[in-house]
Protein backbone atom coordinates (compact mmCIF):
# COMPACT_ATOMS: atom_id res chain seq x y z
CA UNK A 1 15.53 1.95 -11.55
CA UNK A 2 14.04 1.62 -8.15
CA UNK A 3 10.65 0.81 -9.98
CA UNK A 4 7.86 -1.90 -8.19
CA UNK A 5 5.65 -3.85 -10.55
CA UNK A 6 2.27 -2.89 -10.51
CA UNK A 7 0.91 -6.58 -8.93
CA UNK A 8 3.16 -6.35 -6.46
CA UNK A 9 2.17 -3.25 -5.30
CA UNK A 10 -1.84 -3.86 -5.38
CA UNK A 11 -0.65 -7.37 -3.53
CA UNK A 12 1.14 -5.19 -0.79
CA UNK A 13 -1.80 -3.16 -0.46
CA UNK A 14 -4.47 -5.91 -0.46
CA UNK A 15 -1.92 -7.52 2.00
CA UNK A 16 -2.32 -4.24 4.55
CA UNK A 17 -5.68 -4.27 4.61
CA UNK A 18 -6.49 -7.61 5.36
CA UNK A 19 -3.69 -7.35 8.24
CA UNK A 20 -4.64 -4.36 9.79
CA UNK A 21 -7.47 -5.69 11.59
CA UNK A 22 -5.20 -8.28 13.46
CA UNK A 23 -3.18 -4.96 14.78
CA UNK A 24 -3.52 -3.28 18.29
CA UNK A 25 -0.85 -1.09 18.40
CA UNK A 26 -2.18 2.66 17.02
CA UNK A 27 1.81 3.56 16.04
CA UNK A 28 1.51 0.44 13.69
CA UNK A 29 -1.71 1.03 12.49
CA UNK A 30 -1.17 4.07 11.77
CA UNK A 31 2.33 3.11 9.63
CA UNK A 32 0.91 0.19 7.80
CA UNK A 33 -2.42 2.97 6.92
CA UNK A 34 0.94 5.08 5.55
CA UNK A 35 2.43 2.07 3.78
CA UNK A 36 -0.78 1.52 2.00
CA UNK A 37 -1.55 5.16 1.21
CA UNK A 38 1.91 4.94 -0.55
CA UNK A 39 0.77 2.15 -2.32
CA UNK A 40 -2.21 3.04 -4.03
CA UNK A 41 -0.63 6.54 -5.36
CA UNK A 42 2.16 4.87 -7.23
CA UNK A 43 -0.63 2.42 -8.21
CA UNK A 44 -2.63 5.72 -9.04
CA UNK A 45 0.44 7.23 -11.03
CA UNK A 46 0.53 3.81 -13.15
CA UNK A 47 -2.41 3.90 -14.03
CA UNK A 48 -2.65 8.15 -15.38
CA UNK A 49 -3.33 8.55 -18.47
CA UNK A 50 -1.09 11.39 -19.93
């Protein structure tokens, strides 16, 4: 419930960074660094071993 595949969130992620170069605005910058941040710790948390 609520879950996001794991390739779709490494493809979000390797979407922000290659976008955030084209960027000006510092207030979006700073949300799509956020966004991505997000990103790799539920990547992070799929990839835990327990």
């Amino acid at each position: 419930m609520g879950a996001v595949s794991r390739e779709r969130l490494e493809n979000l992620a390797e979407t922000l960074r290659q976008r955030r170069d084209m960027v000006d605005d510092p207030r979006l910058i700073a949300i799509i660094d956020e966004i991505e941040l997000r990103a790799e710790v539920e990547l992070a948390k799929l990839t835990r071993t327990i």
